[in-house]
C-alpha atoms as a PDB file:
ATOM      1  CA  UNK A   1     -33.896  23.558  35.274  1.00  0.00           C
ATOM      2  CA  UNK A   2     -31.877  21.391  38.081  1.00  0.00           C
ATOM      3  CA  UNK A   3     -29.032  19.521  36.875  1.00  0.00           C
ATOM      4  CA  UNK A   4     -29.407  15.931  38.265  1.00  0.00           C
ATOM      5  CA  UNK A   5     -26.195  16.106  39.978  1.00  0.00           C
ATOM      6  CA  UNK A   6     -24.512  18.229  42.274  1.00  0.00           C
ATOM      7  CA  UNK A   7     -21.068  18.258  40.011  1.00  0.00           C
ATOM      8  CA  UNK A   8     -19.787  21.453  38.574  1.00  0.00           C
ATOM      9  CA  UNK A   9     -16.561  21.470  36.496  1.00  0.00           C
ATOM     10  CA  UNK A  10     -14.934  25.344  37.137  1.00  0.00           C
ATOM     11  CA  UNK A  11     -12.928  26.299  33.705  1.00  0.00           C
ATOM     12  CA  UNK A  12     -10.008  28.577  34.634  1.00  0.00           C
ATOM     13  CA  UNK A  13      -8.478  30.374  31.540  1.00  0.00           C
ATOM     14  CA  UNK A  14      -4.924  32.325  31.858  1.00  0.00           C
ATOM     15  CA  UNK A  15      -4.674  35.565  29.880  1.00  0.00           C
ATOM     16  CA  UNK A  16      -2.774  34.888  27.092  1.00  0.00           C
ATOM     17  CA  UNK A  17       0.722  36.541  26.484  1.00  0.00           C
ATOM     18  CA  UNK A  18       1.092  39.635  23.512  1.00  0.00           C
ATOM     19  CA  UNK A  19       2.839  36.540  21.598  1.00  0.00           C
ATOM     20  CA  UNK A  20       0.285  34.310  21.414  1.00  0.00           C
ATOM     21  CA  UNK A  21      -2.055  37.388  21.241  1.00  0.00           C
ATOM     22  CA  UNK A  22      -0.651  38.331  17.923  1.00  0.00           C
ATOM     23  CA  UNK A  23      -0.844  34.453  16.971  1.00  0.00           C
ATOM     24  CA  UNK A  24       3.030  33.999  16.531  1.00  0.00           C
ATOM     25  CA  UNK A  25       3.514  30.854  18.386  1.00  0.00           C
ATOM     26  CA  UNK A  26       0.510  29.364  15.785  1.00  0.00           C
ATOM     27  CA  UNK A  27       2.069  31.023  12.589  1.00  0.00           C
ATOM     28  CA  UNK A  28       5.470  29.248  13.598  1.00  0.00           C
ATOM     29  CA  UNK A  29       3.702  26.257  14.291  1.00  0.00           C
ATOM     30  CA  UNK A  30       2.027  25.702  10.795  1.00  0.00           C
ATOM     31  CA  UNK A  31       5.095  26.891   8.608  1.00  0.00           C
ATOM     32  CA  UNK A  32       6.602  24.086  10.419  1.00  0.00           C
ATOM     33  CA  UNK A  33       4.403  21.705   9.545  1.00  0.00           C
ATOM     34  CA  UNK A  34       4.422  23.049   6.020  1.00  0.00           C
ATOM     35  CA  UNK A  35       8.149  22.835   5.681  1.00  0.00           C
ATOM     36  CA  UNK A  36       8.255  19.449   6.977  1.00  0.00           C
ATOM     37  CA  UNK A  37       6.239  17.862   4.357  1.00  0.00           C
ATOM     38  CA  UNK A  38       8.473  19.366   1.553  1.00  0.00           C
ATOM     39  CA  UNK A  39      11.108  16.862   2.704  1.00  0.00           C
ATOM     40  CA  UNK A  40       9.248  13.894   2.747  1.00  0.00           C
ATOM     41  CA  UNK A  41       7.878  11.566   0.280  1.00  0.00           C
ATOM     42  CA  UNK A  42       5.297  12.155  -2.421  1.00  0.00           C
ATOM     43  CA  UNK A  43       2.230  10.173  -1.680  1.00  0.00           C
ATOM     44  CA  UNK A  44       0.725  10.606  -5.094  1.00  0.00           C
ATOM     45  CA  UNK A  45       1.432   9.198  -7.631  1.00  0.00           C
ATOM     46  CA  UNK A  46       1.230  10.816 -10.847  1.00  0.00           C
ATOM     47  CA  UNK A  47      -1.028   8.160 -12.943  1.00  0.00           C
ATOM     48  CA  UNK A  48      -0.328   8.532 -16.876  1.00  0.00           C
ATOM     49  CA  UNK A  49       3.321   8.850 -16.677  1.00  0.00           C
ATOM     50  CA  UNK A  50       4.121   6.247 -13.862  1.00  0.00           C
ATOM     51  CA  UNK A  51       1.369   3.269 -12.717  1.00  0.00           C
ATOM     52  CA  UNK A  52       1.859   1.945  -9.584  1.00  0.00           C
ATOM     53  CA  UNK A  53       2.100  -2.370  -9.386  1.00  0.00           C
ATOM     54  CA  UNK A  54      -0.828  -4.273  -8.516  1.00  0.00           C
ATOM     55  CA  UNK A  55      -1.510  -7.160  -6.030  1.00  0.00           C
ATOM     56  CA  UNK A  56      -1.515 -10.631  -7.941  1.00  0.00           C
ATOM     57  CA  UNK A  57      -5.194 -10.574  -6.869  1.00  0.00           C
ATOM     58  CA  UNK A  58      -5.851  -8.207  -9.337  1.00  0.00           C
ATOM     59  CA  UNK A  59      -8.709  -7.855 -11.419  1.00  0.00           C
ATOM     60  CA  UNK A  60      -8.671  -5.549 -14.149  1.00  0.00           C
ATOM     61  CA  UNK A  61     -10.961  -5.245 -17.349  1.00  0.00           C
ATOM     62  CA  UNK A  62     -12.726  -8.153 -18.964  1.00  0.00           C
ATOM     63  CA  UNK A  63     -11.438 -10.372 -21.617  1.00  0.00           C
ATOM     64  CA  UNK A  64     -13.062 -12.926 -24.031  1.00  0.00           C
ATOM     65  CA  UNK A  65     -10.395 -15.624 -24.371  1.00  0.00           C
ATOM     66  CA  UNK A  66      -9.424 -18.158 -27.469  1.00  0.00           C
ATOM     67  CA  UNK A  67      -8.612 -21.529 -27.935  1.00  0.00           C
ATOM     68  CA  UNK A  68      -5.094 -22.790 -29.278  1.00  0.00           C
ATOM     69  CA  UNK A  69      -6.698 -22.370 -32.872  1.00  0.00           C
ATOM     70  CA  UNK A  70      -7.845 -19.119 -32.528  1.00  0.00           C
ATOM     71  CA  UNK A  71     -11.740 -19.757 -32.068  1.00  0.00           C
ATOM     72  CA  UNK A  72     -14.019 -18.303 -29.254  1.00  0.00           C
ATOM     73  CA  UNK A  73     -13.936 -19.904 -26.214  1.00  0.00           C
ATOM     74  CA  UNK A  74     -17.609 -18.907 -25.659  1.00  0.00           C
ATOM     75  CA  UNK A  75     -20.698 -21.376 -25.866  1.00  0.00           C
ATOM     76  CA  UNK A  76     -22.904 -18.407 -24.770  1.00  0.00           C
ATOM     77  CA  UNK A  77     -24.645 -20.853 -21.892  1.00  0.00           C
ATOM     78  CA  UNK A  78     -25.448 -17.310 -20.232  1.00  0.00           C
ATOM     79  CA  UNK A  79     -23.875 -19.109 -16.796  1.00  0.00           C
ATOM     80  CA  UNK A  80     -21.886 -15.432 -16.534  1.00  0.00           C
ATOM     81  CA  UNK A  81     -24.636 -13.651 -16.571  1.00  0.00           C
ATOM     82  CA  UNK A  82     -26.726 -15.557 -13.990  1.00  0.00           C
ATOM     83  CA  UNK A  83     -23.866 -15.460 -11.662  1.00  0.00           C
ATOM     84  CA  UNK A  84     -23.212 -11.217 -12.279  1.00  0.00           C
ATOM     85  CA  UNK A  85     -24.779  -9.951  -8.570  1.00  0.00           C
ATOM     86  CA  UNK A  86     -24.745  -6.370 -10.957  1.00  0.00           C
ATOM     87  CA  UNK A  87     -26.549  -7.747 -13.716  1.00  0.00           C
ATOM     88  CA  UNK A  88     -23.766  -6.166 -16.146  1.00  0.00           C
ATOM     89  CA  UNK A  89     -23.455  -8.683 -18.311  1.00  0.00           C
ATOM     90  CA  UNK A  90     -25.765  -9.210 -21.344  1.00  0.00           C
ATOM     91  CA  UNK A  91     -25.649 -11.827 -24.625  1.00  0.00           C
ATOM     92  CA  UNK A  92     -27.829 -13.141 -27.082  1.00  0.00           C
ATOM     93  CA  UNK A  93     -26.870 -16.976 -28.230  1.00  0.00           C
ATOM     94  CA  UNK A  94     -27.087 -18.012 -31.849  1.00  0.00           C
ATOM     95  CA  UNK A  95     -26.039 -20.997 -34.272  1.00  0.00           C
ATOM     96  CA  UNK A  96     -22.876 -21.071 -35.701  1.00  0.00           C
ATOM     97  CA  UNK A  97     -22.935 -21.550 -39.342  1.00  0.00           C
ATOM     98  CA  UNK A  98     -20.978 -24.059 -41.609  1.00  0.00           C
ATOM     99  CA  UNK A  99     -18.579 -21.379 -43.285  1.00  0.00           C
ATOM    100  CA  UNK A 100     -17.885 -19.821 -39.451  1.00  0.00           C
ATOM    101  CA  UNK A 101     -16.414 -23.189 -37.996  1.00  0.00           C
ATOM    102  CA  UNK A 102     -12.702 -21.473 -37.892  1.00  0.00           C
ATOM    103  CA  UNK A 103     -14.090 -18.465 -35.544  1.00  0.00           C
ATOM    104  CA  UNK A 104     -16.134 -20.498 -32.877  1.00  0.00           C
ATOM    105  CA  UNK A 105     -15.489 -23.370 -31.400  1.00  0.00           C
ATOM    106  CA  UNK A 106     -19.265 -24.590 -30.547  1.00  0.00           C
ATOM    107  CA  UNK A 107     -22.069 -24.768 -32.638  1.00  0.00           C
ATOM    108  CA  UNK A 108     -23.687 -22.164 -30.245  1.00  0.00           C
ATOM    109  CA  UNK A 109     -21.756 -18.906 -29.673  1.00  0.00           C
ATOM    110  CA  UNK A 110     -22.254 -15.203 -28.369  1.00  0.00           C
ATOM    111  CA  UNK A 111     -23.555 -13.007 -31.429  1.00  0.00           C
ATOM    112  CA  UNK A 112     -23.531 -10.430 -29.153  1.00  0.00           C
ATOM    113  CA  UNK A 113     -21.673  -9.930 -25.773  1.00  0.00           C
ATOM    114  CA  UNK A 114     -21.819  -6.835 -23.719  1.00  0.00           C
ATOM    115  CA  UNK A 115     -20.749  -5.930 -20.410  1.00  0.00           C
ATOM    116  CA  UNK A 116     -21.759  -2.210 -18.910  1.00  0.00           C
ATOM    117  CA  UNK A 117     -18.080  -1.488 -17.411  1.00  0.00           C
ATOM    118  CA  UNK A 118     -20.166   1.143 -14.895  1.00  0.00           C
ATOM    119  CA  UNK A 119     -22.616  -1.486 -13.585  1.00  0.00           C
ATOM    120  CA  UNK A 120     -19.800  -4.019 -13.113  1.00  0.00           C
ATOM    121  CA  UNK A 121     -18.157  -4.366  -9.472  1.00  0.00           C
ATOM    122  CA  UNK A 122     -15.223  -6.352 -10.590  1.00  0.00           C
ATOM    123  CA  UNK A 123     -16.336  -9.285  -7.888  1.00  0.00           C
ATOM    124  CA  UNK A 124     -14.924 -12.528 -10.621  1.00  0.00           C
ATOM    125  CA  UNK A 125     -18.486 -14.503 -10.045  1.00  0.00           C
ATOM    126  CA  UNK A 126     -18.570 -14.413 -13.826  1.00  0.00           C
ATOM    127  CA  UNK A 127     -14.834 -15.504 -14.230  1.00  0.00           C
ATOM    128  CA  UNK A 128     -15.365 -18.747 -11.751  1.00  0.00           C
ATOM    129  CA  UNK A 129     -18.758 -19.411 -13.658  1.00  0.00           C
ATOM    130  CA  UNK A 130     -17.848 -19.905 -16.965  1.00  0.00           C
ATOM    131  CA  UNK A 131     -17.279 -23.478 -17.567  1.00  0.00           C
ATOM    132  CA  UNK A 132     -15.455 -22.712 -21.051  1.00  0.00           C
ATOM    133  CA  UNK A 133     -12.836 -20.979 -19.086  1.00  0.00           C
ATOM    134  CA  UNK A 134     -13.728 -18.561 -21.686  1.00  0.00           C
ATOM    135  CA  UNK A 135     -13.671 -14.718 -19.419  1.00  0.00           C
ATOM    136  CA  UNK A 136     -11.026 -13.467 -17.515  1.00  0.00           C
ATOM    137  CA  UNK A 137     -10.691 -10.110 -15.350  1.00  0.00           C
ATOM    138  CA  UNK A 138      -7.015  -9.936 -16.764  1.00  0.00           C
ATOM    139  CA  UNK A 139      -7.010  -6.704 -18.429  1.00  0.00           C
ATOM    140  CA  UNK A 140      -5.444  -3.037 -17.513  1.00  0.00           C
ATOM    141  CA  UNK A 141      -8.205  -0.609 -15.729  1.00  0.00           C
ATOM    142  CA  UNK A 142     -11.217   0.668 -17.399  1.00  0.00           C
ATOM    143  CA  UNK A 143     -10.044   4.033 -18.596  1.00  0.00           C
ATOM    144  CA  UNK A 144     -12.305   6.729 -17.935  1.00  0.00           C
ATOM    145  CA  UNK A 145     -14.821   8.647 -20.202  1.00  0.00           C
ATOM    146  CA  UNK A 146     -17.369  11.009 -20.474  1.00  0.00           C
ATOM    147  CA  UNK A 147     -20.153   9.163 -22.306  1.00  0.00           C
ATOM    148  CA  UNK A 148     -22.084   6.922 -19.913  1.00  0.00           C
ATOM    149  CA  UNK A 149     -22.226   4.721 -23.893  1.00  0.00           C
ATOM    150  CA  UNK A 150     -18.541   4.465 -24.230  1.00  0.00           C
ATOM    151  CA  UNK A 151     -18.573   2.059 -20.976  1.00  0.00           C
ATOM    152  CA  UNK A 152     -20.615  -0.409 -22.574  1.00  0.00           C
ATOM    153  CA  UNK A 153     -18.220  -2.979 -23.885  1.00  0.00           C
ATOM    154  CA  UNK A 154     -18.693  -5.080 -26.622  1.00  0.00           C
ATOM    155  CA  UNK A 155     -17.031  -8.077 -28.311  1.00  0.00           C
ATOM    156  CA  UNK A 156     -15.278  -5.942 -30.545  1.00  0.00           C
ATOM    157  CA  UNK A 157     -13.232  -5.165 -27.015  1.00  0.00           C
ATOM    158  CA  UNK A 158     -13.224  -7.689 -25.268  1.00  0.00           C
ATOM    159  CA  UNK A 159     -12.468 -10.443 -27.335  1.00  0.00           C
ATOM    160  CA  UNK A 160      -8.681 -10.935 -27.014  1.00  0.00           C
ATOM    161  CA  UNK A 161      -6.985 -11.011 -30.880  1.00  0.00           C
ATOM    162  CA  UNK A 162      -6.249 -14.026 -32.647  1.00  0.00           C
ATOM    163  CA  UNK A 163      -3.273 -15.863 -31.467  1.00  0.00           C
ATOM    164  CA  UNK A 164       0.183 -15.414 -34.805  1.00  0.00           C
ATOM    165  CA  UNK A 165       0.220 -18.893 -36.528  1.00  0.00           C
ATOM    166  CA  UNK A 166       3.408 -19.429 -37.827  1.00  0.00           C
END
């Protein structure tokens, strides 16, 4: 086969010396490099022991919020839910009763709230939805686990505890 143009690039090696035949020059090089970094600073960080600071943008774990007398902020109008891009959120709405009027503020509320921590991406649509300013992305990272179950969160985590009356 022709090559379509007349250009030829000629490689020219020199013989390489009995130093750089026995790979010296390359050994030196790398113990170097290797000494080098024991002087400089640790880029990990060691995670239980020390946590590193967050932006003020930060959004950690989900939390259900209270009111000033301790009742759930949630109405359970599902507006989180429509707004989750993942589809992580899920509740099912029911009627308060007369004897629960201390624990929710509405006479609709969230019998059951769950978020699946693994679908979630953390984007907030469901914190700027709610109109009861009832969920916040306030809380400390999702710690890990094994069981894909354990990431489903319920109300019995995420509802922030009652506020001390005094």
């Amino acid at each position: 086969m022709e090559p379509l143009t007349n250009k030829k690039k000629v490689l020219e090696q020199k013989p390489l010396t009995f130093a750089e035949r026995m790979y010296l020059p390359a050994i030196g090089k790398g113990l170097a490099i290797t000494i080098s970094h024991f002087f400089k600073k640790e880029a990990t960080i060691r995670y239980p022991e020390v946590q590193r600071e967050f932006s003020t943008n930060f959004r950690g774990m989900h939390s259900l919020k209270r009111d000033e007398d301790g009742r759930e902020r949630c109405t359970a109008c599902g507006l989180c839910a429509l707004s989750c891009p993942a589809e992580a959120i899920t509740m099912i709405a029911g009627e308060r009763k007369t004897e629960e009027k201390e624990l929710y503020r509405e006479e609709k509320y969230a019998v059951v709230y769950e978020i699946n921590m693994l679908r979630c991406i953390f984007c907030g649509l469901c914190e700027e939805a709610c109109p009861k300013e009832a969920i916040y992305l306030d809380g400390p990272i999702v710690p890990s686990d094994y069981l894909r179950k354990d990431f489903i969160y319920g109300k019995d985590k995420l509802v922030e505890a009652p506020l001390e009356k005094k």
